[in-house]
N, C-alpha and C. Protein backbone atom coordinates (compact mmCIF):
# COMPACT_ATOMS: atom_id res chain seq x y z
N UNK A 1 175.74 -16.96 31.04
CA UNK A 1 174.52 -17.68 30.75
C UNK A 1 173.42 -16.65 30.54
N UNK A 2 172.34 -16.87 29.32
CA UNK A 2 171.62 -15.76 29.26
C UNK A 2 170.46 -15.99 30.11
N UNK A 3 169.27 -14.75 29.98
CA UNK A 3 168.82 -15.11 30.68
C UNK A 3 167.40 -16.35 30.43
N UNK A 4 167.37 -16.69 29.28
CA UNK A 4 166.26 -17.53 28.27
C UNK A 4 167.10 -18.99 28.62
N UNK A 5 168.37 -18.92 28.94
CA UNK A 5 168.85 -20.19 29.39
C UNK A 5 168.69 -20.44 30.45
N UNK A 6 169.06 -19.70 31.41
CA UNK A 6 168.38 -19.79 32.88
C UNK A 6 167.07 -20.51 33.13
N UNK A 7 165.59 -19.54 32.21
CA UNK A 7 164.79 -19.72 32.52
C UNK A 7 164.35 -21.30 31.55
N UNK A 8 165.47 -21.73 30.90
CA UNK A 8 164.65 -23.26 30.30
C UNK A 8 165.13 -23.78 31.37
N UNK A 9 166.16 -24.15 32.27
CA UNK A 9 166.80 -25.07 33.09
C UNK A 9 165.84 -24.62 34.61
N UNK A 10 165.59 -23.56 34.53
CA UNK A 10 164.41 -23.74 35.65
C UNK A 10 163.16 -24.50 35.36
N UNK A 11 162.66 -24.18 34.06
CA UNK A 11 161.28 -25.11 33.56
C UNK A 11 161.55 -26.52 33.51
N UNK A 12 162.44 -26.81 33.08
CA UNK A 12 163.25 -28.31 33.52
C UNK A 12 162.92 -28.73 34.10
N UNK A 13 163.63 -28.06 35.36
CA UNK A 13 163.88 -28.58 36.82
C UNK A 13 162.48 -28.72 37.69
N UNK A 14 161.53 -27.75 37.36
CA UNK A 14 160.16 -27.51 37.76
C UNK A 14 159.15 -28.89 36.93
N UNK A 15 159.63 -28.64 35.80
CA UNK A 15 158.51 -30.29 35.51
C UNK A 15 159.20 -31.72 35.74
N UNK A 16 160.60 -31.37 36.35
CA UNK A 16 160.95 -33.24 36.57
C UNK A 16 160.31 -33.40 38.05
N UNK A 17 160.40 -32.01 39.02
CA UNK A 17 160.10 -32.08 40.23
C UNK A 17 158.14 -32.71 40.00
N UNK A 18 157.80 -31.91 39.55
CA UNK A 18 156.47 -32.22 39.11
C UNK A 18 155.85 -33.50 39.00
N UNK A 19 156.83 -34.07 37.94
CA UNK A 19 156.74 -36.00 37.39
C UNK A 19 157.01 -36.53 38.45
N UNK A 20 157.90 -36.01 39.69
CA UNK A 20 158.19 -36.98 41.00
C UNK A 20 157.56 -37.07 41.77
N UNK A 21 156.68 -35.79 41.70
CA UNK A 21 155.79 -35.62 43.11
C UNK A 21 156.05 -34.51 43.96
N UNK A 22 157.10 -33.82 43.52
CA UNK A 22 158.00 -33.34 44.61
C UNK A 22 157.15 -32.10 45.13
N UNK A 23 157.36 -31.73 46.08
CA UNK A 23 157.00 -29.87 46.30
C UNK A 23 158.05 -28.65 46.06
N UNK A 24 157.27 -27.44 46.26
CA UNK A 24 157.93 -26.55 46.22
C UNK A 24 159.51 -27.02 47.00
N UNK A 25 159.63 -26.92 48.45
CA UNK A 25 160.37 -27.21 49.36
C UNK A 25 161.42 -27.81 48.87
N UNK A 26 161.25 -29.19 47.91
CA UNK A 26 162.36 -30.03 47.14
C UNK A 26 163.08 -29.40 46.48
N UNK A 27 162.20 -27.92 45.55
CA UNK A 27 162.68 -27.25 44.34
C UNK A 27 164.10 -26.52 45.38
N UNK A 28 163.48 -25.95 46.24
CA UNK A 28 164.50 -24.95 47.18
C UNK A 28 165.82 -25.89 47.60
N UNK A 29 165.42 -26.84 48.16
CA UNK A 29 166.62 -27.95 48.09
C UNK A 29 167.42 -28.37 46.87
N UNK A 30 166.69 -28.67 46.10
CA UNK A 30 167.48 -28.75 44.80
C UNK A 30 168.35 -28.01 44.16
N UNK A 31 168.11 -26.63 44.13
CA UNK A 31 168.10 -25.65 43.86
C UNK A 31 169.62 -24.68 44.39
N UNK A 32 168.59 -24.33 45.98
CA UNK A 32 169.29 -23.65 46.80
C UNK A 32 170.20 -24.08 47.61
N UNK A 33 170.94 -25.33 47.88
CA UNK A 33 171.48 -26.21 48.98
C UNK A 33 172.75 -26.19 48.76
N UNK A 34 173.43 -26.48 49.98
CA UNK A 34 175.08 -26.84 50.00
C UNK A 34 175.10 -27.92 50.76
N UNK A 35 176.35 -28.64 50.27
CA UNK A 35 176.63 -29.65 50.99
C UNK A 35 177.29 -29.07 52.11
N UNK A 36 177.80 -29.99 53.37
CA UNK A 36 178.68 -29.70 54.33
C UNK A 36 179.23 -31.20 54.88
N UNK A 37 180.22 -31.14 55.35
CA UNK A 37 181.22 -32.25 56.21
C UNK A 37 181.31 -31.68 57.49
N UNK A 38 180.82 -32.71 58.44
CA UNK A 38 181.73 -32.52 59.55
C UNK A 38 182.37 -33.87 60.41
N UNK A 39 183.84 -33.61 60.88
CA UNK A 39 184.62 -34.62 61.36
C UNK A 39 184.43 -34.73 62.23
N UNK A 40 185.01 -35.56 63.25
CA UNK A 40 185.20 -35.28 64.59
C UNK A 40 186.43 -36.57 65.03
N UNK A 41 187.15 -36.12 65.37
CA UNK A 41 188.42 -37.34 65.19
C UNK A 41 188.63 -37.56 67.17
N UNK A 42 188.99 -38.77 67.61
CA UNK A 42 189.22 -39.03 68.62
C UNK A 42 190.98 -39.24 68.70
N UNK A 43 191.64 -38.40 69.12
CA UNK A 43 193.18 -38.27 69.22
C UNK A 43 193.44 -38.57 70.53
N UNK A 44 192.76 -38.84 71.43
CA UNK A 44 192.94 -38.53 72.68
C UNK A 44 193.97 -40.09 72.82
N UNK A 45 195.32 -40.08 73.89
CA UNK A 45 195.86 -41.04 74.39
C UNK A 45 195.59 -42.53 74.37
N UNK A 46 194.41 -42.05 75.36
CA UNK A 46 194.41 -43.78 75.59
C UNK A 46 193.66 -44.20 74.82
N UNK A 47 194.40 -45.65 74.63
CA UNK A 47 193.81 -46.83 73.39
C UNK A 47 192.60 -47.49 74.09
N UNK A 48 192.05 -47.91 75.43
CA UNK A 48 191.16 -48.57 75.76
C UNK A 48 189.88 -47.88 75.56
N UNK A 49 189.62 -46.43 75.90
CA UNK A 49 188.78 -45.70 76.24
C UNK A 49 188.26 -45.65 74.50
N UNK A 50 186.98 -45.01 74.60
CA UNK A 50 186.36 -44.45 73.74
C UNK A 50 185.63 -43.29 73.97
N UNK A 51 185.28 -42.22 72.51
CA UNK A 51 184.80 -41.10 73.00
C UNK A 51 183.45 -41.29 72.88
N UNK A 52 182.36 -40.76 73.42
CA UNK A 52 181.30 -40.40 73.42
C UNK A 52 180.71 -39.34 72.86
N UNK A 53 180.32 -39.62 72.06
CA UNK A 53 179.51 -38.28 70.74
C UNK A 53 178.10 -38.33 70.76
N UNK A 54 177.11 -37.28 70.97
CA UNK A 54 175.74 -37.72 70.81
C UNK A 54 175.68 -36.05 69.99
N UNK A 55 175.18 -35.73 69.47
CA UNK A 55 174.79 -34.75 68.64
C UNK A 55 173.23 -34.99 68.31
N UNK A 56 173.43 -33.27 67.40
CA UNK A 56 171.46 -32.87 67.75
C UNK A 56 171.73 -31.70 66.56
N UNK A 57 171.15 -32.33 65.46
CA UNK A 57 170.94 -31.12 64.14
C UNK A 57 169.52 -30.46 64.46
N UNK A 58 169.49 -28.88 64.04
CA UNK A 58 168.61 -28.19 64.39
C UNK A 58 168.44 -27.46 63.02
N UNK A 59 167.31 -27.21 62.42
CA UNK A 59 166.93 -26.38 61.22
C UNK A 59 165.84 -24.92 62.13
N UNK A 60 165.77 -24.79 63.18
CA UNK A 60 165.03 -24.45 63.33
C UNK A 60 164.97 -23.75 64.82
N UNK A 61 164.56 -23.09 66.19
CA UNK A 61 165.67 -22.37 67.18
C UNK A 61 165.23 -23.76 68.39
N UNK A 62 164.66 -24.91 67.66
CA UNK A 62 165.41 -26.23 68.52
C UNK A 62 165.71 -27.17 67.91
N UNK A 63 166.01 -28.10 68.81
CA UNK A 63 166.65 -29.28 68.64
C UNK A 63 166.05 -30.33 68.19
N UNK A 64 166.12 -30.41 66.73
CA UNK A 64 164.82 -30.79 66.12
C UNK A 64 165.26 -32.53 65.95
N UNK A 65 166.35 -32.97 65.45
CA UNK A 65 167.09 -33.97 64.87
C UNK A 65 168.15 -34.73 65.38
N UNK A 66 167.67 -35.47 66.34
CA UNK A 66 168.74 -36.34 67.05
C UNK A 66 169.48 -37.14 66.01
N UNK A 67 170.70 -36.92 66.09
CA UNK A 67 171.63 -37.85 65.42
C UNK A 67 172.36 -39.26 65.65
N UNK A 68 171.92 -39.36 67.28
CA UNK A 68 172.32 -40.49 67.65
C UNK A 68 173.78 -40.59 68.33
N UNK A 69 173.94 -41.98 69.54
CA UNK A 69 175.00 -41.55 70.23
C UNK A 69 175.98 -41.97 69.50
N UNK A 70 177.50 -42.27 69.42
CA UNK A 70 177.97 -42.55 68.20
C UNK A 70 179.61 -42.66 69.31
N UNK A 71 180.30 -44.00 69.61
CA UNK A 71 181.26 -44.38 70.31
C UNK A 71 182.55 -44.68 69.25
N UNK A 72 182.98 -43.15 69.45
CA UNK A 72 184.54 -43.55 68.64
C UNK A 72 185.89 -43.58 69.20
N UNK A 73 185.71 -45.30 68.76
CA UNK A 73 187.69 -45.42 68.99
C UNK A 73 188.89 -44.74 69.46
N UNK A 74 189.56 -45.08 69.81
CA UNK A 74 191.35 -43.88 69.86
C UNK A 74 191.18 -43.93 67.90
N UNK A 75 191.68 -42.97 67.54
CA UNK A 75 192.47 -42.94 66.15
C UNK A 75 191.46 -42.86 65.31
N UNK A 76 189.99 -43.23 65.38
CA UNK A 76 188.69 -43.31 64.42
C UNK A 76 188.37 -41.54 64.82
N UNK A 77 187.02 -42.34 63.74
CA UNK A 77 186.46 -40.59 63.31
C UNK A 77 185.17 -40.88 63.38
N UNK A 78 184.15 -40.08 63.49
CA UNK A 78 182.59 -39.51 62.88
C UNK A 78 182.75 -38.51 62.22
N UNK A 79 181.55 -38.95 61.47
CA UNK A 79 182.08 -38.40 59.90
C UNK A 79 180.07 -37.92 59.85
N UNK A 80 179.73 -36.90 59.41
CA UNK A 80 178.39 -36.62 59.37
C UNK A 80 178.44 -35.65 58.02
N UNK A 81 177.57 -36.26 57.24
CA UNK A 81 177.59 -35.12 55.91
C UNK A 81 175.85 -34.87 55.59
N UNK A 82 175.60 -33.55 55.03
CA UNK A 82 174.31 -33.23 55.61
C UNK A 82 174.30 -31.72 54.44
N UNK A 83 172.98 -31.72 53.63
CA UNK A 83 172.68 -30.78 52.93
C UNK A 83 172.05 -29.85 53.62
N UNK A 84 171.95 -28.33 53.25
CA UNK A 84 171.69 -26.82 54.31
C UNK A 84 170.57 -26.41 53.40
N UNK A 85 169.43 -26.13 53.47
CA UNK A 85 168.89 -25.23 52.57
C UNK A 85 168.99 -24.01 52.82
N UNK A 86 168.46 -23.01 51.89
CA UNK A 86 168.93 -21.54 51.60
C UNK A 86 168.06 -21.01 52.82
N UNK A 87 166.91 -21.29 53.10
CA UNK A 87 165.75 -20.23 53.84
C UNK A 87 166.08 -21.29 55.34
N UNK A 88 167.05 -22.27 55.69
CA UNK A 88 167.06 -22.65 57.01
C UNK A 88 168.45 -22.36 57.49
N UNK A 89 168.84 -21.90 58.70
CA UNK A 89 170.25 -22.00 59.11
C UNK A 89 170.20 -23.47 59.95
N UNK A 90 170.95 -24.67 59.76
CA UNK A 90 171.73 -25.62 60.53
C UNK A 90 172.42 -25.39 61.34
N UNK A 91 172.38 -26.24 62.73
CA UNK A 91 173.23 -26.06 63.31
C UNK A 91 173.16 -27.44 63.90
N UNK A 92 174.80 -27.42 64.89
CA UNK A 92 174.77 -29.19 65.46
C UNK A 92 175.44 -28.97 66.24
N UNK A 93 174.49 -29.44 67.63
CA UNK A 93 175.54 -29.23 69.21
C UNK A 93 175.41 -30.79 69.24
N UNK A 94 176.75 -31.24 69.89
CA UNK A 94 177.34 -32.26 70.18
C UNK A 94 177.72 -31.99 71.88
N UNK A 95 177.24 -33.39 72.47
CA UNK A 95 177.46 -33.41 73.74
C UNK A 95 178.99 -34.57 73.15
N UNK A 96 179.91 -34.32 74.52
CA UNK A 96 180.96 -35.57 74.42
C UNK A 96 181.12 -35.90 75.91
N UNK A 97 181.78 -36.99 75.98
CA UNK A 97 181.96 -38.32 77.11
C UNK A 97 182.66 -38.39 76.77
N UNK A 98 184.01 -39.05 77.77
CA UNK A 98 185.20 -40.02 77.64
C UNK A 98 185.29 -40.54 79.17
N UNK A 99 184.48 -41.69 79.16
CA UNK A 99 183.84 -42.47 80.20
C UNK A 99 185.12 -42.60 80.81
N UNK A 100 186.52 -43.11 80.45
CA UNK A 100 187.49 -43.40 80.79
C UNK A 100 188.41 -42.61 81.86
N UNK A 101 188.31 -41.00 81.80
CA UNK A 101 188.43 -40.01 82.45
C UNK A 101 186.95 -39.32 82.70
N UNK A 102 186.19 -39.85 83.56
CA UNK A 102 184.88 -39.24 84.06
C UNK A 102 184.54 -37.79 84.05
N UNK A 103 185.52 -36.90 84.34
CA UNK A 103 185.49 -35.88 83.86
C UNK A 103 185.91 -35.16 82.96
N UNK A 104 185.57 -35.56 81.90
CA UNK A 104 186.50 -35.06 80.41
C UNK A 104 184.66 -35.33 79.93
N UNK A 105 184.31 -34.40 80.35
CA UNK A 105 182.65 -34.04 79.72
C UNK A 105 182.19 -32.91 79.41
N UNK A 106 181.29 -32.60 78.30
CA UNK A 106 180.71 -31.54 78.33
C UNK A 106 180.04 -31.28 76.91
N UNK A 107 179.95 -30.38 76.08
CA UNK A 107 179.15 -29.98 75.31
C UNK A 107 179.74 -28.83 74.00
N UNK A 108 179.39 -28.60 73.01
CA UNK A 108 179.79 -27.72 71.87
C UNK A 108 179.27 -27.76 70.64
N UNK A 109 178.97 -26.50 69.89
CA UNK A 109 178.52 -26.25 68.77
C UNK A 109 179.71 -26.58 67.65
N UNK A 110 179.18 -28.31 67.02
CA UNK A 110 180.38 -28.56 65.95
C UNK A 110 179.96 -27.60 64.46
N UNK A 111 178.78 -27.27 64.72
CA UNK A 111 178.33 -26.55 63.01
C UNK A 111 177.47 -25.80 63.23
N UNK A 112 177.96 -24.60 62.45
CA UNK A 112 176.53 -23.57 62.47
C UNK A 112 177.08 -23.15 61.15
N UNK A 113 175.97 -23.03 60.36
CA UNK A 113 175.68 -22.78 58.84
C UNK A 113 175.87 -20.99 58.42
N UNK A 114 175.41 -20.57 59.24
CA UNK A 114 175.88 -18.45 59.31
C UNK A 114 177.54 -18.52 58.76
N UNK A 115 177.30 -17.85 58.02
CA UNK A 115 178.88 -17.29 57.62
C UNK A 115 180.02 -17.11 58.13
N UNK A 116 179.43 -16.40 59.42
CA UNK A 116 180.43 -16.29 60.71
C UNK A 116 181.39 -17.68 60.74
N UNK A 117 180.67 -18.72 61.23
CA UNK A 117 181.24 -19.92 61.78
C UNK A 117 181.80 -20.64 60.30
N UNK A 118 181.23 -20.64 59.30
CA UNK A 118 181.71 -21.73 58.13
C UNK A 118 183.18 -21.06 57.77
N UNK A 119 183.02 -19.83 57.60
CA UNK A 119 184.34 -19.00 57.33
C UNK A 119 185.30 -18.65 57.81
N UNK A 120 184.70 -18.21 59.22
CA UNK A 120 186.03 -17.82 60.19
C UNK A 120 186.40 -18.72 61.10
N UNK A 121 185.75 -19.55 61.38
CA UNK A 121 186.06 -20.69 62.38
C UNK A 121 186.81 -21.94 61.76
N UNK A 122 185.70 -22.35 60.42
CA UNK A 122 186.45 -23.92 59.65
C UNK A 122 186.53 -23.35 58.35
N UNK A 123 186.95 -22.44 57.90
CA UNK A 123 187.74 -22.15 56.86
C UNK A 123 187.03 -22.71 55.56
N UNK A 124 185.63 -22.83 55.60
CA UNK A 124 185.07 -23.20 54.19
C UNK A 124 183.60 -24.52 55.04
N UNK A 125 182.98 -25.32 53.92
CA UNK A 125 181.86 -25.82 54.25
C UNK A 125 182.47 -27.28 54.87
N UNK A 126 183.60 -27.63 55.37
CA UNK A 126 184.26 -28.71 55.79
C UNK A 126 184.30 -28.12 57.23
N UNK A 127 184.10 -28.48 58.28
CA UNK A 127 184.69 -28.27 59.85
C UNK A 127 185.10 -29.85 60.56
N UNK A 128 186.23 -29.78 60.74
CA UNK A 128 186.91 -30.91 61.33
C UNK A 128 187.66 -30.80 62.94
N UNK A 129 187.53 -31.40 63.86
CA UNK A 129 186.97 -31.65 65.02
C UNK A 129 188.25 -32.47 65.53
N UNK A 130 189.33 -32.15 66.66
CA UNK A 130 190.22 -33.16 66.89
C UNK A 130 190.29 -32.85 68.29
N UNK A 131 189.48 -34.35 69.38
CA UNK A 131 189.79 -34.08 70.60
C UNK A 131 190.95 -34.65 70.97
N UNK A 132 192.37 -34.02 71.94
CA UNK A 132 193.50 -34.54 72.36
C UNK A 132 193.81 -34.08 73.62
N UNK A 133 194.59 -34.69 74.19
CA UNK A 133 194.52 -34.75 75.74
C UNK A 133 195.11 -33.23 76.21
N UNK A 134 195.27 -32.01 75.43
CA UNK A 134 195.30 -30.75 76.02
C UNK A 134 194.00 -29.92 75.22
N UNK A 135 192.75 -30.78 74.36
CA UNK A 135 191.87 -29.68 74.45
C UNK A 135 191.04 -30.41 73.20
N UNK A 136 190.15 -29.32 72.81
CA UNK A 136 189.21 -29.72 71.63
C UNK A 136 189.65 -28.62 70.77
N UNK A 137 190.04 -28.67 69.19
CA UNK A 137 190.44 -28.19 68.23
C UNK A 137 189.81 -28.42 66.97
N UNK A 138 189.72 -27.01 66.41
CA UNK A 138 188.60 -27.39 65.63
C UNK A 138 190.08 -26.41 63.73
N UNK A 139 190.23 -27.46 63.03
CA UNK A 139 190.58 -27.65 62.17
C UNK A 139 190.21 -25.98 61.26
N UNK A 140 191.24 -24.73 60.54
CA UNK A 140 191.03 -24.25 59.54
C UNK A 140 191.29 -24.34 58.08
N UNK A 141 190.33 -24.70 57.27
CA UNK A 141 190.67 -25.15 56.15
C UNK A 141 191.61 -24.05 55.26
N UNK A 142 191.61 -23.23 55.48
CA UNK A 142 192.38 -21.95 54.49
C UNK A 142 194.01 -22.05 55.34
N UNK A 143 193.77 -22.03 56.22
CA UNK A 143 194.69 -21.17 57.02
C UNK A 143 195.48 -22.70 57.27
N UNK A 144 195.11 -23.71 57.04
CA UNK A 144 195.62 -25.47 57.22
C UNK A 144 196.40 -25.26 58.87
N UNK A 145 195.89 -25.07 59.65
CA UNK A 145 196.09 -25.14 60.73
C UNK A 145 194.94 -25.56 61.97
N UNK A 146 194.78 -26.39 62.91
CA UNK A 146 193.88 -26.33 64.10
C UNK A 146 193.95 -25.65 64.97
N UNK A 147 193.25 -24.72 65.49
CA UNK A 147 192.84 -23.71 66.51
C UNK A 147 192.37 -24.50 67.74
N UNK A 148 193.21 -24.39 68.71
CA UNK A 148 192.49 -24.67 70.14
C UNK A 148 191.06 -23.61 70.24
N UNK A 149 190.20 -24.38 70.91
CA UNK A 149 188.86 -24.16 70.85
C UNK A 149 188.45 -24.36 72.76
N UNK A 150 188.91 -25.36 73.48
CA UNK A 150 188.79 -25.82 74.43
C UNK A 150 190.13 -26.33 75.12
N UNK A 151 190.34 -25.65 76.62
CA UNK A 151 191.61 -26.27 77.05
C UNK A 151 190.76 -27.58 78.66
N UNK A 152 191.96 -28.57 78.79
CA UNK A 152 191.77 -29.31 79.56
C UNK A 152 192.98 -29.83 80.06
N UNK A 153 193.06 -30.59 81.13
CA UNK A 153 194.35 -31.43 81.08
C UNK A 153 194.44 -32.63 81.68
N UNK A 154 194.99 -33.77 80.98
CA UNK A 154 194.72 -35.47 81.61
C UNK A 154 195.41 -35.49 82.03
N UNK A 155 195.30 -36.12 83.31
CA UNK A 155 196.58 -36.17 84.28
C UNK A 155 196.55 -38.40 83.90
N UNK A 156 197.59 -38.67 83.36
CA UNK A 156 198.69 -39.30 82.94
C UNK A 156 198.28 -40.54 83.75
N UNK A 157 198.21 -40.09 84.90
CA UNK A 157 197.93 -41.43 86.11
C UNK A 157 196.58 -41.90 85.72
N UNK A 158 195.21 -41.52 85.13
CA UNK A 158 194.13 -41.89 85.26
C UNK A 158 194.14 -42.69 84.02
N UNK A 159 194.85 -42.55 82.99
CA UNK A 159 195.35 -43.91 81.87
C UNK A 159 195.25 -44.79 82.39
């Protein structure tokens, strides 16, 4: 692409933002952004129980964006999809519950936008999330395998 093409599809993009209202900030979003997925699958045993998900998106070094508590099924999923801009790093700690086993609680970073974590952890801009009754595993997309992340163990009787 030359560079006189470049610069018409930026003038473009700069006077539709313009006609909308938009700001700078939109342009950078428009512009500069990736999408991302993240899963979180409830595998765990028992069929009565449900998991407890509350998560907290952060653009910023707090916790800016409550996401809400979010009660999934045996066998269901949360599913959260969410654009990154270029000049913010994202991130999303998730508290979990499984009221059913009282102590099967605690806390974890499902997304952080740094290279580190999109690449070496979930194998691309997808990170998928599978809690089961020996741990929390967090899905590599390249490598098509889940990595234990967290160990635990249900003892059988509290079903």
């Amino acid at each position: 692409m030359s560079k006189q093409t470049l610069l018409i599809i930026i003038i473009i993009i700069c006077v539709q933002l313009i006609k909308s209202g938009s700001t700078t900030l939109d342009l950078e979003a428009a512009v500069f952004s990736a999408r991302h997925w993240l899963s979180i699958e409830n595998a765990l045993s028992n069929d009565i129980g449900t998991l407890d998900i509350h998560c907290y998106k952060s653009g910023k070094k707090i916790m800016s964006d409550n996401l809400g508590l979010q009660n999934v099924l045996n066998k269901q999923y949360y599913n959260i999809t969410f654009k990154s801009a270029f000049s913010k790093t994202v991130t999303i700690v998730c508290d979990f519950n499984y009221p059913t086993l009282g102590r099967l609680t605690g806390q974890f970073f499902a997304f952080d936008q740094r290279k580190y974590f999109t690449d070496r952890k979930c194998g691309g801009r997808h990170c998928s999330w599978k809690f089961d009754d020996d741990g929390l595993h967090l899905f590599h997309n390249q490598e098509r395998v889940y990595n234990k992340i967290s160990y635990w163990t249900v003892d059988k009787r509290d079903i």
